[in-house]
N, C-alpha and C. Protein backbone atom coordinates (compact mmCIF):
# COMPACT_ATOMS: atom_id res chain seq x y z
N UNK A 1 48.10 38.61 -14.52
CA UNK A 1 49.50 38.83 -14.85
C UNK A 1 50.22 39.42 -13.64
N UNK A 2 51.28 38.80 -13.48
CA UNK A 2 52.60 39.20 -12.54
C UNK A 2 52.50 40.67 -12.69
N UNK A 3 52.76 41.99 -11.77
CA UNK A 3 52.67 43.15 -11.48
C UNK A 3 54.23 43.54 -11.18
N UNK A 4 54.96 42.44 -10.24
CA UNK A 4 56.22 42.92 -9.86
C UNK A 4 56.73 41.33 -10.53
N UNK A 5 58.15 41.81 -11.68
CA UNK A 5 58.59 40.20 -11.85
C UNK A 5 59.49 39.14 -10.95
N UNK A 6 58.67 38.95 -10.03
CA UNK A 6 58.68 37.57 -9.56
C UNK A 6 57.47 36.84 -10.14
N UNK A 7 58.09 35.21 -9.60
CA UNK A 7 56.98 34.18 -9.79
C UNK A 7 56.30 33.99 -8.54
N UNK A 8 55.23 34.01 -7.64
CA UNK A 8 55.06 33.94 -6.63
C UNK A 8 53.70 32.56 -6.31
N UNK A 9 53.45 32.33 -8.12
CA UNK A 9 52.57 31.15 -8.12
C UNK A 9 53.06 29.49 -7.70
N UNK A 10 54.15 28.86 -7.93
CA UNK A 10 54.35 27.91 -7.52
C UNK A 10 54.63 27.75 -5.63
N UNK A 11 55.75 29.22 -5.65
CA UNK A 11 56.74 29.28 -4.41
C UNK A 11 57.02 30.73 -4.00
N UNK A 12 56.69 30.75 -2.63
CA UNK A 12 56.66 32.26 -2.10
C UNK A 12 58.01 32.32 -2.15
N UNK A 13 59.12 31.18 -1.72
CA UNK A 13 60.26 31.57 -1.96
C UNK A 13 60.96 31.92 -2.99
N UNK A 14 60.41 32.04 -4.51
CA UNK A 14 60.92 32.41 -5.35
C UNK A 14 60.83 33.90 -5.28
N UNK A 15 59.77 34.41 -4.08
CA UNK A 15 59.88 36.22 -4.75
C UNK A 15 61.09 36.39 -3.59
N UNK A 16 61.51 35.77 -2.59
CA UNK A 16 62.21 36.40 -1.84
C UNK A 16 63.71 36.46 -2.76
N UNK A 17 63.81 35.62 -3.75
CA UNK A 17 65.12 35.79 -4.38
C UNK A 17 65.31 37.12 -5.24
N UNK A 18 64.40 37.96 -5.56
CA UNK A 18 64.86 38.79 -6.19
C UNK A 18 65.17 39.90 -5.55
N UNK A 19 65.14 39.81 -4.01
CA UNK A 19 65.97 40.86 -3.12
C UNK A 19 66.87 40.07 -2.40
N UNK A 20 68.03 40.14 -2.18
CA UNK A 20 68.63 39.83 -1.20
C UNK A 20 68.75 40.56 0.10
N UNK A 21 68.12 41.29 0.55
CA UNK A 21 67.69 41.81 1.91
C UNK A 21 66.24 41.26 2.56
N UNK A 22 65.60 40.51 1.66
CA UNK A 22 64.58 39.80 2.00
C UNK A 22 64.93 38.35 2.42
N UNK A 23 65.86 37.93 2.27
CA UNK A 23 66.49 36.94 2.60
C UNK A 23 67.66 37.06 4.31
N UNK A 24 67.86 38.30 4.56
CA UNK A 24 68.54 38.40 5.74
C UNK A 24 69.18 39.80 5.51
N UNK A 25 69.87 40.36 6.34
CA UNK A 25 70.91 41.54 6.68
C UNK A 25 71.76 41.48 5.48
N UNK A 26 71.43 42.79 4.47
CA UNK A 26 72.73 43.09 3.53
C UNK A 26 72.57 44.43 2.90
N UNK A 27 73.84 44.83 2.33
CA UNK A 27 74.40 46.08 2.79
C UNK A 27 73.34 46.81 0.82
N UNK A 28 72.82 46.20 0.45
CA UNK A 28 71.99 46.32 -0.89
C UNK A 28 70.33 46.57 -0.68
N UNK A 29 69.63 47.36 -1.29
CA UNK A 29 68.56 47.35 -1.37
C UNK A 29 68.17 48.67 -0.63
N UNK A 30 66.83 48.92 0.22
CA UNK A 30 66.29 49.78 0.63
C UNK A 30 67.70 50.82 1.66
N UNK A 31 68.33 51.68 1.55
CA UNK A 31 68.76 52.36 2.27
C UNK A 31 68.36 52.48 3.77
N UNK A 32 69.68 52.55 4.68
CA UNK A 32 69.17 52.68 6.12
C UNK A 32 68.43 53.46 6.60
N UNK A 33 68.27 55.03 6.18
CA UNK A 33 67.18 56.06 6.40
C UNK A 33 65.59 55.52 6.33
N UNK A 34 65.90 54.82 5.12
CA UNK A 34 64.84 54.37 4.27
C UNK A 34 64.09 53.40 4.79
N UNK A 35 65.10 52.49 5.45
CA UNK A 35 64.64 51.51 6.21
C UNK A 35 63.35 51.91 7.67
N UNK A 36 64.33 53.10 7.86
CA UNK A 36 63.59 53.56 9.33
C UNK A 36 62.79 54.34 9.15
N UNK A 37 62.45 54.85 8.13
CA UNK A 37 61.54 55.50 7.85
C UNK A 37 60.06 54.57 7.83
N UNK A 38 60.53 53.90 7.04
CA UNK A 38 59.31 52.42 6.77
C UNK A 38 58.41 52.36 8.20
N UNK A 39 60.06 51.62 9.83
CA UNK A 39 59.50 51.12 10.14
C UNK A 39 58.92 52.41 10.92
N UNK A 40 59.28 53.50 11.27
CA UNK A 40 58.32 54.60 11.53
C UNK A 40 57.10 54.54 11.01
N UNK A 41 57.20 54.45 9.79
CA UNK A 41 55.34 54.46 9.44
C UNK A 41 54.72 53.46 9.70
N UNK A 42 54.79 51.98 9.69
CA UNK A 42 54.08 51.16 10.04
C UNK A 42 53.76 51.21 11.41
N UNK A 43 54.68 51.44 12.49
CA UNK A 43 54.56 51.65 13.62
C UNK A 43 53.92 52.47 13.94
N UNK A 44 53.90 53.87 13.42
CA UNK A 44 52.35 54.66 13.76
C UNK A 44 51.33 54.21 13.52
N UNK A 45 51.22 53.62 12.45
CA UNK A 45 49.97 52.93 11.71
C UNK A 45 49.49 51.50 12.62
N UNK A 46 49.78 51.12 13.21
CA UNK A 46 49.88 50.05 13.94
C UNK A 46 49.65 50.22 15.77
N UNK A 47 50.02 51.74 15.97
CA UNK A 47 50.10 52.24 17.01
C UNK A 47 50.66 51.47 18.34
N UNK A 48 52.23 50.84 17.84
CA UNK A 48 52.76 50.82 18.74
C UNK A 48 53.96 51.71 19.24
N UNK A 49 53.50 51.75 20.49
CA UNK A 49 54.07 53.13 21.24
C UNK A 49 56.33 52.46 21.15
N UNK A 50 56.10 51.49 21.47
CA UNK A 50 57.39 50.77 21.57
C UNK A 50 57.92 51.46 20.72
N UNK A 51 57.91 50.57 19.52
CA UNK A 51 58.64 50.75 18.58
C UNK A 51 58.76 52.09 17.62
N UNK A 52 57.85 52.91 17.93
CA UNK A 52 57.77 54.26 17.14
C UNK A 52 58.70 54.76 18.33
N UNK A 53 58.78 54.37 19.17
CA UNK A 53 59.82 55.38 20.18
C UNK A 53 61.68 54.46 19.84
N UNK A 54 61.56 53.45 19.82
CA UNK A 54 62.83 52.66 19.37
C UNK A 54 63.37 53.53 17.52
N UNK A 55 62.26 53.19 17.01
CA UNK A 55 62.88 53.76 15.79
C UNK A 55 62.93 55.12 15.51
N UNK A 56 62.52 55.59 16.47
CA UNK A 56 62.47 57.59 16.76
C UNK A 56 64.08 57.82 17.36
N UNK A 57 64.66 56.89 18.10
CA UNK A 57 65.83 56.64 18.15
C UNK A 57 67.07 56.34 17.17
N UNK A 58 66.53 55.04 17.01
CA UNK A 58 67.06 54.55 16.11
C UNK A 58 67.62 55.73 14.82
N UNK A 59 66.48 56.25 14.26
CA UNK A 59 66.51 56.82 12.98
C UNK A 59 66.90 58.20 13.09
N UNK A 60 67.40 58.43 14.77
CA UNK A 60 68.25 59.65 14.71
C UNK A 60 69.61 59.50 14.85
N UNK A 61 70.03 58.13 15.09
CA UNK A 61 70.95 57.72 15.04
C UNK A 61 71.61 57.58 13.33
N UNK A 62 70.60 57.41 12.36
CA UNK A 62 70.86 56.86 11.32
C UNK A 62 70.76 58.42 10.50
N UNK A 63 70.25 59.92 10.76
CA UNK A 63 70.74 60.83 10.42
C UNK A 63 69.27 61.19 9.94
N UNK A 64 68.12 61.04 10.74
CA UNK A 64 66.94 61.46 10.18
C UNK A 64 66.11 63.15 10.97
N UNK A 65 66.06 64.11 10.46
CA UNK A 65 65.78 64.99 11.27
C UNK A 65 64.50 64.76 11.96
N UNK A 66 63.83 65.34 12.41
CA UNK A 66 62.88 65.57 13.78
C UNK A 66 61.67 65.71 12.42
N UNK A 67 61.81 66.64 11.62
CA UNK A 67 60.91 66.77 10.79
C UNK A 67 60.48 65.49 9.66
N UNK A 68 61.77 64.66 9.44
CA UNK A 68 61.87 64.02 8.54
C UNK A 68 60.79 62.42 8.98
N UNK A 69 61.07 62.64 10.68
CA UNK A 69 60.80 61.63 11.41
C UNK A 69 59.22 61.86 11.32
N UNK A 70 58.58 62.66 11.44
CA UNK A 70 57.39 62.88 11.96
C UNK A 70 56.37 63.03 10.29
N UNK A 71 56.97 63.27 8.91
CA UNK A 71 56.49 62.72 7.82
C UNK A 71 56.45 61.49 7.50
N UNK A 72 57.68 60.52 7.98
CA UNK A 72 57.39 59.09 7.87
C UNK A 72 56.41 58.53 8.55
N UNK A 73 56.44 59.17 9.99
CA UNK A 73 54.97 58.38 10.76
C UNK A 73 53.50 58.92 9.77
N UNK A 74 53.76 59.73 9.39
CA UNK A 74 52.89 60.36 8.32
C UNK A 74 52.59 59.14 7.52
N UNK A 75 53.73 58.74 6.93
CA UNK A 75 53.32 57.48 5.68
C UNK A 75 54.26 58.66 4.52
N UNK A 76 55.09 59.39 5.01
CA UNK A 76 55.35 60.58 3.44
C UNK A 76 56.70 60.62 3.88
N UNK A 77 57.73 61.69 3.16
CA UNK A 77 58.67 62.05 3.40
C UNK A 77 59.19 63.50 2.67
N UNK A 78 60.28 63.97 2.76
CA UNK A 78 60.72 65.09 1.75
C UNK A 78 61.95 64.45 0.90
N UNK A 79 62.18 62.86 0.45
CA UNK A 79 62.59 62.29 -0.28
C UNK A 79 61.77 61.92 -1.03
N UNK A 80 61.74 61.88 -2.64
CA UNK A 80 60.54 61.61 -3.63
C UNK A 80 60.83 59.69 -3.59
N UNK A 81 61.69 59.47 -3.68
CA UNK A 81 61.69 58.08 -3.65
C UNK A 81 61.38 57.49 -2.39
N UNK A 82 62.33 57.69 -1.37
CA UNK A 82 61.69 57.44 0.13
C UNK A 82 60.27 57.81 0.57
N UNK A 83 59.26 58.79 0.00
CA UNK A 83 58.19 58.89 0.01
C UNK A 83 57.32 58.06 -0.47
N UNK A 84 57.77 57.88 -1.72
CA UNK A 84 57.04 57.02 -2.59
C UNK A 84 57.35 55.07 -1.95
N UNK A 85 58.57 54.80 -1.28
CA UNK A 85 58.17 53.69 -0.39
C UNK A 85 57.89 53.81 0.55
N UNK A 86 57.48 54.75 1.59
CA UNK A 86 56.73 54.60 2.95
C UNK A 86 55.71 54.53 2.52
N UNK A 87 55.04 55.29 1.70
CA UNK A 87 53.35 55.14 1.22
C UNK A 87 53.03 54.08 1.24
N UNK A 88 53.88 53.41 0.04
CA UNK A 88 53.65 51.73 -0.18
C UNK A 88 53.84 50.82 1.04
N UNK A 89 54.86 51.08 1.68
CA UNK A 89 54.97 50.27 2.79
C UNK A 89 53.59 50.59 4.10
N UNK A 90 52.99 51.31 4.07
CA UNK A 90 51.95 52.10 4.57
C UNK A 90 50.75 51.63 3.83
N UNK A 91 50.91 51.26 2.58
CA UNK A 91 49.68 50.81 1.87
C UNK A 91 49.46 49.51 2.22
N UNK A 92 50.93 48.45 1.82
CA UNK A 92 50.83 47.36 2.03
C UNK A 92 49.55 47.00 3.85
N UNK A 93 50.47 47.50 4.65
CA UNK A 93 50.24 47.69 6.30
C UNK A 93 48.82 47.87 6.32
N UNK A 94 48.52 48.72 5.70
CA UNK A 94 46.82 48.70 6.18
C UNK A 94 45.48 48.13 5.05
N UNK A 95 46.40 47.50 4.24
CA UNK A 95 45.64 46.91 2.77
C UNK A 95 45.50 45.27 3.21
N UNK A 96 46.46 45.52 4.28
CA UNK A 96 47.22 43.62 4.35
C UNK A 96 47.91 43.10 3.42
N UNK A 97 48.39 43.57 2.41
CA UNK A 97 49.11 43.34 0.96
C UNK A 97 48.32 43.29 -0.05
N UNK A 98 47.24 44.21 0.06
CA UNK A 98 46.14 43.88 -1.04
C UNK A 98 46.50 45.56 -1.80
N UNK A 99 47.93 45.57 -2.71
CA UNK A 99 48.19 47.05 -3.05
C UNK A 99 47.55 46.93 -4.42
N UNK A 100 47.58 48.17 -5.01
CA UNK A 100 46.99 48.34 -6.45
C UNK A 100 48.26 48.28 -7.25
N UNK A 101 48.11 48.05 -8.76
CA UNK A 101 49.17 48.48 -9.51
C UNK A 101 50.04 50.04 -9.71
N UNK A 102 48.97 50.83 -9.47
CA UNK A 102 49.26 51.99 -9.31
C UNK A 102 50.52 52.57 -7.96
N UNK A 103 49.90 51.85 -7.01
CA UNK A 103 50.96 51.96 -5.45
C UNK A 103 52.49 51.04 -5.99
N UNK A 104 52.33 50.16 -6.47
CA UNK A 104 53.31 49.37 -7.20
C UNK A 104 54.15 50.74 -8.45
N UNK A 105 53.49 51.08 -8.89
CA UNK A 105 54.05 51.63 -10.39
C UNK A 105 54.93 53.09 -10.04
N UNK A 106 54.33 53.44 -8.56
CA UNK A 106 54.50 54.83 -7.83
C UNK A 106 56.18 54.38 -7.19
N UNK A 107 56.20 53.47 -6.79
CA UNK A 107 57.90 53.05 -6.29
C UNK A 107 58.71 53.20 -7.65
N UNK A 108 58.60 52.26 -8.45
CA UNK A 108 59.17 52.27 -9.91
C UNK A 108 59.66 53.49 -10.22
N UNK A 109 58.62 54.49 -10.56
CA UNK A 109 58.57 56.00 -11.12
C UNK A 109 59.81 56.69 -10.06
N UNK A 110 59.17 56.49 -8.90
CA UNK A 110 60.22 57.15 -8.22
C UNK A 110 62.02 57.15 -8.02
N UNK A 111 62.28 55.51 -8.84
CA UNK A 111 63.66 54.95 -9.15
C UNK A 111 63.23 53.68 -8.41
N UNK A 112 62.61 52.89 -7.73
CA UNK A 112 62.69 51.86 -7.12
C UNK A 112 62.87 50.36 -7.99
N UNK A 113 63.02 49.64 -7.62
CA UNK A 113 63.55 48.45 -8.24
C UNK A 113 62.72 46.79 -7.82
N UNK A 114 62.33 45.98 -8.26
CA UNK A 114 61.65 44.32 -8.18
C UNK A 114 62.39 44.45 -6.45
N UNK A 115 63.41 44.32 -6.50
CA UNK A 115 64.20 44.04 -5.11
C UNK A 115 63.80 44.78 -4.10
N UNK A 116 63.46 46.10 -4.33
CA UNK A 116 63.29 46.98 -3.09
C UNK A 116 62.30 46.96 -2.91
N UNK A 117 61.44 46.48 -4.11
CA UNK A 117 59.62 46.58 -3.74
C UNK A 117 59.56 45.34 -2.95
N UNK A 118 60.22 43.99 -2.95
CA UNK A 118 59.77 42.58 -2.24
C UNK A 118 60.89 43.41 -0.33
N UNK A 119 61.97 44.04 -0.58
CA UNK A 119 62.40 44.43 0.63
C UNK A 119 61.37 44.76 1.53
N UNK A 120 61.08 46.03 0.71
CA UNK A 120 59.58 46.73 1.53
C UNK A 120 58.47 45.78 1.94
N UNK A 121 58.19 44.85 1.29
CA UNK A 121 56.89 44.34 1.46
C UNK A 121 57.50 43.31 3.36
N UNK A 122 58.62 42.60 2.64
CA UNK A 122 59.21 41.73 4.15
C UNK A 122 59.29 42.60 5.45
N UNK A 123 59.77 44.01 5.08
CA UNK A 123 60.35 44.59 5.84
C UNK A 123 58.61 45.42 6.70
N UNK A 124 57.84 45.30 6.00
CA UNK A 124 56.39 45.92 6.73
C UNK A 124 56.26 44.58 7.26
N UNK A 125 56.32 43.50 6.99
CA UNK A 125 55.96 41.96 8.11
C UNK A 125 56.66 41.80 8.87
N UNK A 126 57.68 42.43 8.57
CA UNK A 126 59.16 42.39 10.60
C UNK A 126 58.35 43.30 11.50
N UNK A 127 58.64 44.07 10.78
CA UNK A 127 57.79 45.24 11.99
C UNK A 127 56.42 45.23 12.25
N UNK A 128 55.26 44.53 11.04
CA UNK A 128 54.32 44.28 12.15
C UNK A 128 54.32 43.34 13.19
N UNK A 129 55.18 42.32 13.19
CA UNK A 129 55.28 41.21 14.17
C UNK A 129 55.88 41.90 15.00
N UNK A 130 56.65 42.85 15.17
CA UNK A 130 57.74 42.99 16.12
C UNK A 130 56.73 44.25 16.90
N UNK A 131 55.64 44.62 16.26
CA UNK A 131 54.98 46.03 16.70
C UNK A 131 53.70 45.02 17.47
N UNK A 132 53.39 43.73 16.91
CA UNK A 132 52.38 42.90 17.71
C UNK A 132 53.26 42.39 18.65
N UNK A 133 54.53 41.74 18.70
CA UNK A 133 54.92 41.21 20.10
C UNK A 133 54.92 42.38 21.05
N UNK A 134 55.11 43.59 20.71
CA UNK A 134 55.44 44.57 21.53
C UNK A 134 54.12 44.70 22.38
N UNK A 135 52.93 44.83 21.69
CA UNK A 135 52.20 45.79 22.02
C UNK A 135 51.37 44.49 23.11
N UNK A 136 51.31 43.25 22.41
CA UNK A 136 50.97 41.79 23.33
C UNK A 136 51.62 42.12 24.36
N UNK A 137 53.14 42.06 24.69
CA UNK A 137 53.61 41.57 25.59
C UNK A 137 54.01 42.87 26.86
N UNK A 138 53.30 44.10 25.89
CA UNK A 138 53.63 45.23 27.09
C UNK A 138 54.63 45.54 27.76
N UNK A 139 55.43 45.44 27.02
CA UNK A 139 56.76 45.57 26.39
C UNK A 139 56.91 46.71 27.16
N UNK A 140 57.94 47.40 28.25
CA UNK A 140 57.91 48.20 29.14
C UNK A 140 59.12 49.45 28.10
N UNK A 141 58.60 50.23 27.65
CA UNK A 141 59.88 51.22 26.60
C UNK A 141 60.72 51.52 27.40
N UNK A 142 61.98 51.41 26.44
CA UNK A 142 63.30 51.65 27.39
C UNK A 142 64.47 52.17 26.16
N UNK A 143 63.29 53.31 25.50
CA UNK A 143 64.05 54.37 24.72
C UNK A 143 63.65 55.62 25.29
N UNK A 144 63.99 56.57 24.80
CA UNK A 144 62.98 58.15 25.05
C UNK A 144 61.78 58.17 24.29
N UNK A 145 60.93 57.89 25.08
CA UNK A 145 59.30 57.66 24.72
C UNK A 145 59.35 59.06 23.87
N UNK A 146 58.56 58.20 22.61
CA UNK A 146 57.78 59.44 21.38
C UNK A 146 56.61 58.98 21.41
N UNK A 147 55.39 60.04 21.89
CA UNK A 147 54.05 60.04 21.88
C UNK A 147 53.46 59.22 20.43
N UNK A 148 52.39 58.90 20.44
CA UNK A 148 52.15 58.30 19.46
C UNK A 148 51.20 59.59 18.94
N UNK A 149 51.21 59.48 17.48
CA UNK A 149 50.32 60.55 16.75
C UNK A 149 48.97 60.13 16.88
N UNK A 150 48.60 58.64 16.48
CA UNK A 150 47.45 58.18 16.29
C UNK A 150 47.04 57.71 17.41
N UNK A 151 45.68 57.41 17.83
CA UNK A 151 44.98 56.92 19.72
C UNK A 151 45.32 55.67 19.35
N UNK A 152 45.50 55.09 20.38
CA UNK A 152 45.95 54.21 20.58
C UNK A 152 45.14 53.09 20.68
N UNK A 153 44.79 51.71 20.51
CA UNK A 153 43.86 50.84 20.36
C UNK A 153 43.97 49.60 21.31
């Protein structure tokens, strides 16, 4: 049985319809904090130096404190809902999308929605591609370098 209601058995494109931020740039779904928080955690988790320093930027731009920043690379936050999707987005990332119902049921509880859970899931596959081109292509940083928490691989 379906866990999140989409159909995802005929057509992967049917789950992207029940977010419209999974489909492209829109002003609905996962919040911008929220967003950068995500890609903070995957990016530690992933240990690229790039992009944990881009979105260490980025997400101070978007109004995230120093503290707030350094629980998302965590995979956590001091938002109960924003916590409860970095985990997941953090679960997805190192599960490969193999989450439990429980990591699923933990967004819900927290207020999350079908839409924000398929956001999250797209939005951990941007940033791992974008954290593998980086880290392939040695990608020279050209933000204010943030150390990485985790060694590097």
């Amino acid at each position: 049985a379906a866990i999140v209601t989409v159909s995802v058995a005929r057509s992967e494109s049917r789950a992207t319809t029940t977010s419209p931020a999974a489909r492209g740039p829109t002003r609905e779904g996962v919040p911008a904090k929220t967003q950068e928080r995500i890609a903070l955690g995957v990016s530690e988790a992933n240990s690229c130096a790039y992009c944990v320093s881009a979105h260490t930027a980025i997400g101070q731009g978007a109004g995230l404190d120093s503290n707030e920043m350094v629980a998302a690379r965590r995979g956590s936050s001091g938002d109960a809902k924003a916590a409860a999707m970095v985990a997941f987005a953090r679960a997805i990332n190192t599960n490969r999308g193999e989450v439990t119902s429980a990591e699923i049921d933990a967004v819900r509880k927290a207020g999350g929605n079908d839409g924000e859970i398929v956001e999250i899931i797209s939005q951990v596959a941007l940033h791992s591609l974008t954290n593998l081109l980086a880290k392939a292509s040695r990608v020279e940083i050209d933000f204010p370098v943030a150390s990485l928490m985790t060694a590097t691989k």
